[in-house]
C-alpha atoms as a PDB file:
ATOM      1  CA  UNK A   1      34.566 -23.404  68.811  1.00  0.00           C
ATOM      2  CA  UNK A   2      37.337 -21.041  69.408  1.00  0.00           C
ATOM      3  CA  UNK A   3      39.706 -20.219  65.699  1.00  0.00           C
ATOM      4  CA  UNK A   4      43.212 -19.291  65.585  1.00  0.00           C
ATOM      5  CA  UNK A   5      43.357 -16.178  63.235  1.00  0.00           C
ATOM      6  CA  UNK A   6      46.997 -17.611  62.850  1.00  0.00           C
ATOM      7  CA  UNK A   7      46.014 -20.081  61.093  1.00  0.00           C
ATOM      8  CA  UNK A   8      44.525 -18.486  58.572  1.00  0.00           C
ATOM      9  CA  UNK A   9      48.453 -17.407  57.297  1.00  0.00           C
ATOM     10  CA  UNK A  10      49.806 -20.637  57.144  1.00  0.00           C
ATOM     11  CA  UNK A  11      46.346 -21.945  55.176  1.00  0.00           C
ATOM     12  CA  UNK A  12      48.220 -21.373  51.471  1.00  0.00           C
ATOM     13  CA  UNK A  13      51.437 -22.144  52.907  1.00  0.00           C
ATOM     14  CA  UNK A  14      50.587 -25.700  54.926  1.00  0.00           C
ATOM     15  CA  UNK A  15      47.287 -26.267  54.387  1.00  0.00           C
ATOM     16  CA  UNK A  16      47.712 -29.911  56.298  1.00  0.00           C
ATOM     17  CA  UNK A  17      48.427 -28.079  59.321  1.00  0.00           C
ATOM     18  CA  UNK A  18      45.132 -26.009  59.717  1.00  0.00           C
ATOM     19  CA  UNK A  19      42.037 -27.036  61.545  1.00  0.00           C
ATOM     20  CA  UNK A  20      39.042 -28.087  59.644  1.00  0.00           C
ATOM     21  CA  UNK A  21      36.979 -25.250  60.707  1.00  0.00           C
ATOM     22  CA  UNK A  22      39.301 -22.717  59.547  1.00  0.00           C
ATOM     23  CA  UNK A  23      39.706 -24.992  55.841  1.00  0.00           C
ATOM     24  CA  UNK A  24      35.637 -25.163  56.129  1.00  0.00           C
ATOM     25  CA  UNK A  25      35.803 -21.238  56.354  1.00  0.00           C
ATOM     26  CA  UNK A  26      38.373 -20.673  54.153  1.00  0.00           C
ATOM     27  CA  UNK A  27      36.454 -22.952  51.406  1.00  0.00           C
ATOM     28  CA  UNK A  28      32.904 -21.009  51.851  1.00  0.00           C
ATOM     29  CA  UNK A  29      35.162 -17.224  51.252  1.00  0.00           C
ATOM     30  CA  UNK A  30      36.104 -18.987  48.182  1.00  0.00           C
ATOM     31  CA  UNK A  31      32.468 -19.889  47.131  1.00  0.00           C
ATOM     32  CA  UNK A  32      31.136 -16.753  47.746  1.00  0.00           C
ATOM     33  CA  UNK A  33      33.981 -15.155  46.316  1.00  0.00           C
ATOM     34  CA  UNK A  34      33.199 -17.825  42.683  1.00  0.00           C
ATOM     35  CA  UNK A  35      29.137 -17.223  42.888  1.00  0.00           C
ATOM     36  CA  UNK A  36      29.771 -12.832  43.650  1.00  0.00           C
ATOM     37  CA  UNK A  37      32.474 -13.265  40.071  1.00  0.00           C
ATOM     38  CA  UNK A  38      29.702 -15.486  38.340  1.00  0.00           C
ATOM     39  CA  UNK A  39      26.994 -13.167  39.133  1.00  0.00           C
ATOM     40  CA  UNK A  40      28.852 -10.080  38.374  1.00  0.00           C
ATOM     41  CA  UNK A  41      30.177 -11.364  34.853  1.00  0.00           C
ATOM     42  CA  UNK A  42      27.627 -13.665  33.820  1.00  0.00           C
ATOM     43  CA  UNK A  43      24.116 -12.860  35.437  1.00  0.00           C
ATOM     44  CA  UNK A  44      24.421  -9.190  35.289  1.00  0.00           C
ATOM     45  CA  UNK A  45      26.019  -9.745  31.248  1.00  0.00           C
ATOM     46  CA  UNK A  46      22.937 -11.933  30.576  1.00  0.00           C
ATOM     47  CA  UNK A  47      20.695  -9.392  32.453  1.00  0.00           C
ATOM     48  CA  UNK A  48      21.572  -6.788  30.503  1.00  0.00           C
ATOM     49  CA  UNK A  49      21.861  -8.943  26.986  1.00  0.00           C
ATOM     50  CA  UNK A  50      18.248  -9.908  27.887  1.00  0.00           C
ATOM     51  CA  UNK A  51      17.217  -6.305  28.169  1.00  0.00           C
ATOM     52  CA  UNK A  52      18.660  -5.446  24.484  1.00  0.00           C
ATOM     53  CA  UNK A  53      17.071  -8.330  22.847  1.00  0.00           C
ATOM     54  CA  UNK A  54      13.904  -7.217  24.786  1.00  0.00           C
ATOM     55  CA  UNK A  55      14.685  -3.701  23.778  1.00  0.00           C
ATOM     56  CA  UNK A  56      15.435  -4.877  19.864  1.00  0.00           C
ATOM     57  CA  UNK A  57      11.968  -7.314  19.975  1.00  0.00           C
ATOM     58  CA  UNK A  58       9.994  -4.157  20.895  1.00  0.00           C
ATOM     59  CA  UNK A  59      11.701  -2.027  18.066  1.00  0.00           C
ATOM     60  CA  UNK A  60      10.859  -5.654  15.282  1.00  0.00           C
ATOM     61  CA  UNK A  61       7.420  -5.402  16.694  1.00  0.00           C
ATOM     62  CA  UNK A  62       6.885  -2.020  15.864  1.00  0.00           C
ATOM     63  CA  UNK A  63       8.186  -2.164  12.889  1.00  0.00           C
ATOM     64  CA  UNK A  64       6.307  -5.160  11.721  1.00  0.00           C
ATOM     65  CA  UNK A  65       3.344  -3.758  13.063  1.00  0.00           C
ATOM     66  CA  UNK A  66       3.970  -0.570  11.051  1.00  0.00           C
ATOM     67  CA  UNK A  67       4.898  -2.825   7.948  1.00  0.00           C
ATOM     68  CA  UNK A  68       1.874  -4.874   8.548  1.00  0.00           C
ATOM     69  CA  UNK A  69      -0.445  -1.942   8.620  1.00  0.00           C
ATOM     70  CA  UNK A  70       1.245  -0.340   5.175  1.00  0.00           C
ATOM     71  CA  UNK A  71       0.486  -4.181   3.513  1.00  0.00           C
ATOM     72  CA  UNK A  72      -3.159  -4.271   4.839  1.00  0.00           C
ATOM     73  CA  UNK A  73      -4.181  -0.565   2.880  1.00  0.00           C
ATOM     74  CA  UNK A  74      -2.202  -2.162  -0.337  1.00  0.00           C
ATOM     75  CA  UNK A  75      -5.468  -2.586  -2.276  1.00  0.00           C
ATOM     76  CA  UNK A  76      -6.801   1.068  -1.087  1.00  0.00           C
ATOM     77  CA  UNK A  77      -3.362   2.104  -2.513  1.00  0.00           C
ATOM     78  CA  UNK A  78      -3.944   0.537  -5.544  1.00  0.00           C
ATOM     79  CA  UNK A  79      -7.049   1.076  -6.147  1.00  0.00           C
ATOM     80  CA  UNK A  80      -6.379   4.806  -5.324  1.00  0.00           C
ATOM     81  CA  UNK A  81      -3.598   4.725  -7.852  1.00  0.00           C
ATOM     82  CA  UNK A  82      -5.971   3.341 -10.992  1.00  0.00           C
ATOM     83  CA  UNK A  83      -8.645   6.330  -9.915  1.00  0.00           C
ATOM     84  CA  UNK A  84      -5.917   8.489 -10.268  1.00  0.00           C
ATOM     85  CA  UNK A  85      -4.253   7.127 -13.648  1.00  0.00           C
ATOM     86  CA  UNK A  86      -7.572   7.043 -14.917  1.00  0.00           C
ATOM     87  CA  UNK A  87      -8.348  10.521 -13.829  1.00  0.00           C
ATOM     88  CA  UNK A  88      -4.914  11.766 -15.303  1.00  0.00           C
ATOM     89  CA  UNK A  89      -5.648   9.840 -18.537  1.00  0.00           C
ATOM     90  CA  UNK A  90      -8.935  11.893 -19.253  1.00  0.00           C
ATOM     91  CA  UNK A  91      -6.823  15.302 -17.968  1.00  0.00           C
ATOM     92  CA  UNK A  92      -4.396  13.994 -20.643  1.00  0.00           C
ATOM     93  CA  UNK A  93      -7.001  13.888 -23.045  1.00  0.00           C
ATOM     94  CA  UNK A  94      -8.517  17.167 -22.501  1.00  0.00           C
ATOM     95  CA  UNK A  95      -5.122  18.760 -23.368  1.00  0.00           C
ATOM     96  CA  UNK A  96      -5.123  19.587 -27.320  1.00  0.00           C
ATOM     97  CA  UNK A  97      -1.817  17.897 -29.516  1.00  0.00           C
ATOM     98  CA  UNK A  98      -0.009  20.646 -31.494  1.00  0.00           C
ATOM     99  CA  UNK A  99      -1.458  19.964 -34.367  1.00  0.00           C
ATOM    100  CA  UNK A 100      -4.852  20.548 -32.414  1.00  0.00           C
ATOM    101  CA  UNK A 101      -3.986  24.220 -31.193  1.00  0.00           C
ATOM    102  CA  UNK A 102      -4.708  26.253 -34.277  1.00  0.00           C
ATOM    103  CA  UNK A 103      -8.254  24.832 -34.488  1.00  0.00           C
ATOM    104  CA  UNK A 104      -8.403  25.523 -30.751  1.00  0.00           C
ATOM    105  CA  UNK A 105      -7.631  29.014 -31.072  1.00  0.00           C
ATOM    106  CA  UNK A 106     -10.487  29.296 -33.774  1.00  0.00           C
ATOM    107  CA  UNK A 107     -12.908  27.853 -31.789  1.00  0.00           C
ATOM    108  CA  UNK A 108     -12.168  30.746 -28.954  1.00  0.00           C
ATOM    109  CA  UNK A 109     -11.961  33.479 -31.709  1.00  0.00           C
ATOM    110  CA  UNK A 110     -15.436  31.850 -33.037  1.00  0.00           C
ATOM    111  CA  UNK A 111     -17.045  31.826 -29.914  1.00  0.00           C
ATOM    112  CA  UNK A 112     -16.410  35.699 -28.929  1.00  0.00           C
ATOM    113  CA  UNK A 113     -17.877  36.487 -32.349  1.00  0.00           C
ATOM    114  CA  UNK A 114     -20.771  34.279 -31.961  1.00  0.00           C
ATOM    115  CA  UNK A 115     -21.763  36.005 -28.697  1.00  0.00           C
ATOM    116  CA  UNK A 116     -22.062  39.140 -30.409  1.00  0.00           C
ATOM    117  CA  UNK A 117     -18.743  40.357 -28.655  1.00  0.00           C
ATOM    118  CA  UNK A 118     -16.474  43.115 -31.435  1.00  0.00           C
ATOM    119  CA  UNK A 119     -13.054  41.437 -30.723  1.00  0.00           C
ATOM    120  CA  UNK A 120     -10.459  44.637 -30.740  1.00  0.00           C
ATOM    121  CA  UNK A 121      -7.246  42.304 -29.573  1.00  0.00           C
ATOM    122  CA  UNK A 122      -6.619  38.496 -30.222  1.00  0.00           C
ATOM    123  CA  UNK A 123      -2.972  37.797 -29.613  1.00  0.00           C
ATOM    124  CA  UNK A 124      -1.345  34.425 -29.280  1.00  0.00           C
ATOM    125  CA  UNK A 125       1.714  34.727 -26.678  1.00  0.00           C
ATOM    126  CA  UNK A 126       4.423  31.862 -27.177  1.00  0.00           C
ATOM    127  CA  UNK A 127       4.356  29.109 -25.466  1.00  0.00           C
ATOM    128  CA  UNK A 128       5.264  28.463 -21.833  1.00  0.00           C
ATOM    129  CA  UNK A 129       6.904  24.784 -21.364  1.00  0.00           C
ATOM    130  CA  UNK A 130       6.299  23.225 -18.072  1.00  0.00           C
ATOM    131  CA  UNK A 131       7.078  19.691 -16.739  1.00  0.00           C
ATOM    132  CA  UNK A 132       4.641  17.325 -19.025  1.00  0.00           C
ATOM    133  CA  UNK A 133       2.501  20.242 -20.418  1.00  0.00           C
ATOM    134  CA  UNK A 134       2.907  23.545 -22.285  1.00  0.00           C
ATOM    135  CA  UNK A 135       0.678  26.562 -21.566  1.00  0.00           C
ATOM    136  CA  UNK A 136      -0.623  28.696 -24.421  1.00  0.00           C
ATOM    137  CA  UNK A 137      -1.725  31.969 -23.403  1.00  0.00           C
ATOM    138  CA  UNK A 138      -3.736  34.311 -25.398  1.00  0.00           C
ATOM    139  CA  UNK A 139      -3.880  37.925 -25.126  1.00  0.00           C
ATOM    140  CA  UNK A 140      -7.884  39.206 -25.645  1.00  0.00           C
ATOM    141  CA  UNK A 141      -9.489  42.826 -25.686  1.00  0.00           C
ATOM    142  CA  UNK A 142     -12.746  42.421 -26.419  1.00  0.00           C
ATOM    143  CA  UNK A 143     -16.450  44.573 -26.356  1.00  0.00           C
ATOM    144  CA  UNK A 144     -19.301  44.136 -25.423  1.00  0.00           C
ATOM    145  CA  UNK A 145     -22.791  43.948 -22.893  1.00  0.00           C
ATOM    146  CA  UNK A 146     -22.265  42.393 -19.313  1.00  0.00           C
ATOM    147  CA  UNK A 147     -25.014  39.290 -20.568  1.00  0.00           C
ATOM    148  CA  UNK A 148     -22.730  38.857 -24.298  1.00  0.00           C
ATOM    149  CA  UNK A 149     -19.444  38.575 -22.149  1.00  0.00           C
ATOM    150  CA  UNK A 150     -20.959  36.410 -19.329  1.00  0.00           C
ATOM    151  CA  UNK A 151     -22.074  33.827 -22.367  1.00  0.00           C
ATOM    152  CA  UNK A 152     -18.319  33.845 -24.135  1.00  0.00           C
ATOM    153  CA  UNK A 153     -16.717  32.724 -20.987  1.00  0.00           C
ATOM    154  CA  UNK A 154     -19.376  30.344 -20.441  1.00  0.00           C
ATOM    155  CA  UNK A 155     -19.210  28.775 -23.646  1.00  0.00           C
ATOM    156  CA  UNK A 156     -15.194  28.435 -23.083  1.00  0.00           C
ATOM    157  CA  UNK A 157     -15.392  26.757 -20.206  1.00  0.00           C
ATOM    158  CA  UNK A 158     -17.864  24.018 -22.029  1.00  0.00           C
ATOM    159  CA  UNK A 159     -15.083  23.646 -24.217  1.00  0.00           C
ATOM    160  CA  UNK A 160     -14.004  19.679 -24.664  1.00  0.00           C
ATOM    161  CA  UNK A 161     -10.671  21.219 -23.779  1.00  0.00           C
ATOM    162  CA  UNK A 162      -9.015  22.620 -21.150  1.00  0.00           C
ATOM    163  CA  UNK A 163      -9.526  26.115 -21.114  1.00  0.00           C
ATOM    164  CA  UNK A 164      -9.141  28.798 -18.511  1.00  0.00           C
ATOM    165  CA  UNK A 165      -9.404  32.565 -18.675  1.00  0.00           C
ATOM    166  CA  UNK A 166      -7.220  34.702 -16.415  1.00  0.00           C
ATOM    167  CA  UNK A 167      -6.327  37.950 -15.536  1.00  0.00           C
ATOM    168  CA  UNK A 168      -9.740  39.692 -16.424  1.00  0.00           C
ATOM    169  CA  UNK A 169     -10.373  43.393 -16.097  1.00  0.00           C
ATOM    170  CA  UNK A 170     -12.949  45.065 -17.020  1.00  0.00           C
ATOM    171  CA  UNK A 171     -13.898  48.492 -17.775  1.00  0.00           C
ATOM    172  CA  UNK A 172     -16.325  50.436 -18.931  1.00  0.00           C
ATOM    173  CA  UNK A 173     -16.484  51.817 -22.763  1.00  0.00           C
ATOM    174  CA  UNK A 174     -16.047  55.259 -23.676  1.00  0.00           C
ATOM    175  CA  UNK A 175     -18.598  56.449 -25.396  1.00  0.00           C
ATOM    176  CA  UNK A 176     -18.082  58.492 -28.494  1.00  0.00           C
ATOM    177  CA  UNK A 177     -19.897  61.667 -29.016  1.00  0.00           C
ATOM    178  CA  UNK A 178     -22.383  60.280 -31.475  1.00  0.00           C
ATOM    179  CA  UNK A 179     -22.638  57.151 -29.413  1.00  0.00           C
ATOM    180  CA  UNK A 180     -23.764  59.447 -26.351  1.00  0.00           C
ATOM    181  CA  UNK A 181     -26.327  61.842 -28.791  1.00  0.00           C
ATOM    182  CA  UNK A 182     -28.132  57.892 -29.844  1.00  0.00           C
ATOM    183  CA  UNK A 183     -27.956  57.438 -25.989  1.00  0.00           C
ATOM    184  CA  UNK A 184     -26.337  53.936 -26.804  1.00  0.00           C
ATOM    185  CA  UNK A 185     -26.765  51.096 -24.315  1.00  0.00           C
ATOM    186  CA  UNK A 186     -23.208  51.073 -22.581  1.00  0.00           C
ATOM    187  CA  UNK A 187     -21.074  48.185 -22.748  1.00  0.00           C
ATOM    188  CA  UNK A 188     -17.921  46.945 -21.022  1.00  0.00           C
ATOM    189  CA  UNK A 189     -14.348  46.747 -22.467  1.00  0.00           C
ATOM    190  CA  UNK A 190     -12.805  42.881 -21.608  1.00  0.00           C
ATOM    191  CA  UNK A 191      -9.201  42.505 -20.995  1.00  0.00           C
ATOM    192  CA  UNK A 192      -7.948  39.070 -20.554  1.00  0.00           C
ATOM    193  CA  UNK A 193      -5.539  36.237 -21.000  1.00  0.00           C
ATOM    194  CA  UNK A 194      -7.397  33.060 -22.355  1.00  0.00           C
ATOM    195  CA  UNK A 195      -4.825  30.117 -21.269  1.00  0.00           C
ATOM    196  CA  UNK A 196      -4.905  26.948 -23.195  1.00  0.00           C
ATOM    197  CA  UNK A 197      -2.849  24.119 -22.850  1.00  0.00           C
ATOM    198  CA  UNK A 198      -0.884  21.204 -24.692  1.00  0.00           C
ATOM    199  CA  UNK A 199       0.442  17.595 -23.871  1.00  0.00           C
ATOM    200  CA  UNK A 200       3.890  17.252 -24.309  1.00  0.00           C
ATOM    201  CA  UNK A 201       5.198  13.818 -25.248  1.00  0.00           C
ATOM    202  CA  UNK A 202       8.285  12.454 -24.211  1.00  0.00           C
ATOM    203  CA  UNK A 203      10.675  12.984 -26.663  1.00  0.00           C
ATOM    204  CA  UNK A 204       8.679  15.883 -28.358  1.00  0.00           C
ATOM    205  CA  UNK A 205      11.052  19.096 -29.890  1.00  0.00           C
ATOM    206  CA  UNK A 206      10.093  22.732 -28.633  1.00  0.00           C
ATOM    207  CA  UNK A 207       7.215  24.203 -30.451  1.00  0.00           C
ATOM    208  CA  UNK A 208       6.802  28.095 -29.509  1.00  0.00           C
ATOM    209  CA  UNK A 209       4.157  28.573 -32.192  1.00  0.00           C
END
C-alpha cells in the first residue's frame, strides 16, 4: 500500500481529500501522542505521589511504633516515678527544719565529747542556699586516739539525719615536753568540715544562722 507523503500537508487543511490510510496514520500519531501526554502528566504525577504517601506511611509507622513503645513502659514509668517520690520523701525527711538545726549541732558537739574526743574548734559557717536545700557546714578541730575518732564519725553517720563529714586531715599531735617525759600514748589532731543540711520550703525567707 504505497502513501503519498503529500498528503500528509493537506490532512489539516482538506482532510476529505486524504486517503484513509494516511487519516488511519495520522489518527494513531495522535493516540500515541494523547497516551505519551497522559503518561507523562498523570502516571508519572501519580507514580511519584504514590512514592510520598509511601514515603510519609513509613515515617507514621515509625512514629507510631516509637509512640506505641513509649505507651507500653507507661506503668514502669510510673511506677518508677512513685519509687522515686517515695525515695525523695524520706531524703526530705532526713533533712532537719530550721528550727531543728540548733539541736542538730548539739547532738554533733555531744557526740565528739562522748567519744572521749577534747574538741579545740567547733565553728558553725553560714549557710549555703542551694536549689530546694541549704547546706550547713561546720568547722571542727578536734583530739584524740585513731579508735575515739573512728567511733565519732561513726556515730554521725548513724545520725537520723543527714550528715556528712568532709575535708578531713589529720595530723599527728605535738607532744609537749611533759607529755613526752609521761611517754603519753600519741594521738591525732582532726581537722574537718561536718556538713549538715536543711529543707527549704517554698516560700521560706533566708536564714544564714
Amino acid at each position: 500500500m504505497a502513501i503519498d507523503i503529500q498528503e500528509f500537508n493537506t490532512l489539516m487543511e482538506d482532510p476529505g481529500s486524504v486517503s484513509l490510510p494516511v487519516k488511519m496514520i495520522a489518527i494513531l500519531i495522535i493516540l500515541i501522542g494523547v497516551l505519551f501526554l497522559g503518561y507523562k502528566f498523570i502516571v508519572l504525577e501519580q507514580m511519584g505521589r504514590l512514592e510520598r504517601v509511601t514515603s510519609e506511611e513509613q515515617n507514621l509507622r515509625v512514629a507510631y511504633e516509637k509512640k506505641q513503645a513509649r505507651a507500653n513502659q507507661l506503668p514502669a514509668y510510673k511506677a518508677q516515678l512513685n519509687e522515686m517520690q517515695d525515695s525523695f520523701g524520706t531524703l526530705i525527711k532526713q533533712l532537719p527544719s530550721n528550727t531543728e538545726i540548733p539541736g542538730l549541732i548539739l547532738d554533733i558537739s555531744e557526740k565528739g565529747l562522748s567519744n572521749g574526743l577534747e574538741i579545740d574548734l567547733f565553728e558553725p559557717k553560714p549557710e549555703i542556699r542551694k536549689e530546694f536545700y541549704a547546706e550547713k557546714p561546720i568547722k571542727i578541730k578536734a583530739r584524740g586516739s585513731y579508735d575515739e575518732l573512728a567511733s565519732f564519725v561513726s556515730d554521725l553517720s548513724a545520725l537520723s539525719r543527714i550528715v556528712t563529714i568532709n575535708d578531713i586531715r589529720l595530723l599527728p599531735e605535738k607532744k609537749t615536753e611533759g607529755q613526752k617525759r609521761k611517754k603519753t600514748a600519741s594521738r591525732i589532731v582532726m581537722e574537718a568540715t561536718i556538713q549538715t543540711y536543711r529543707y527549704i520550703e517554698e516560700g521560706a525567707e533566708e536564714d544564714d544562722s
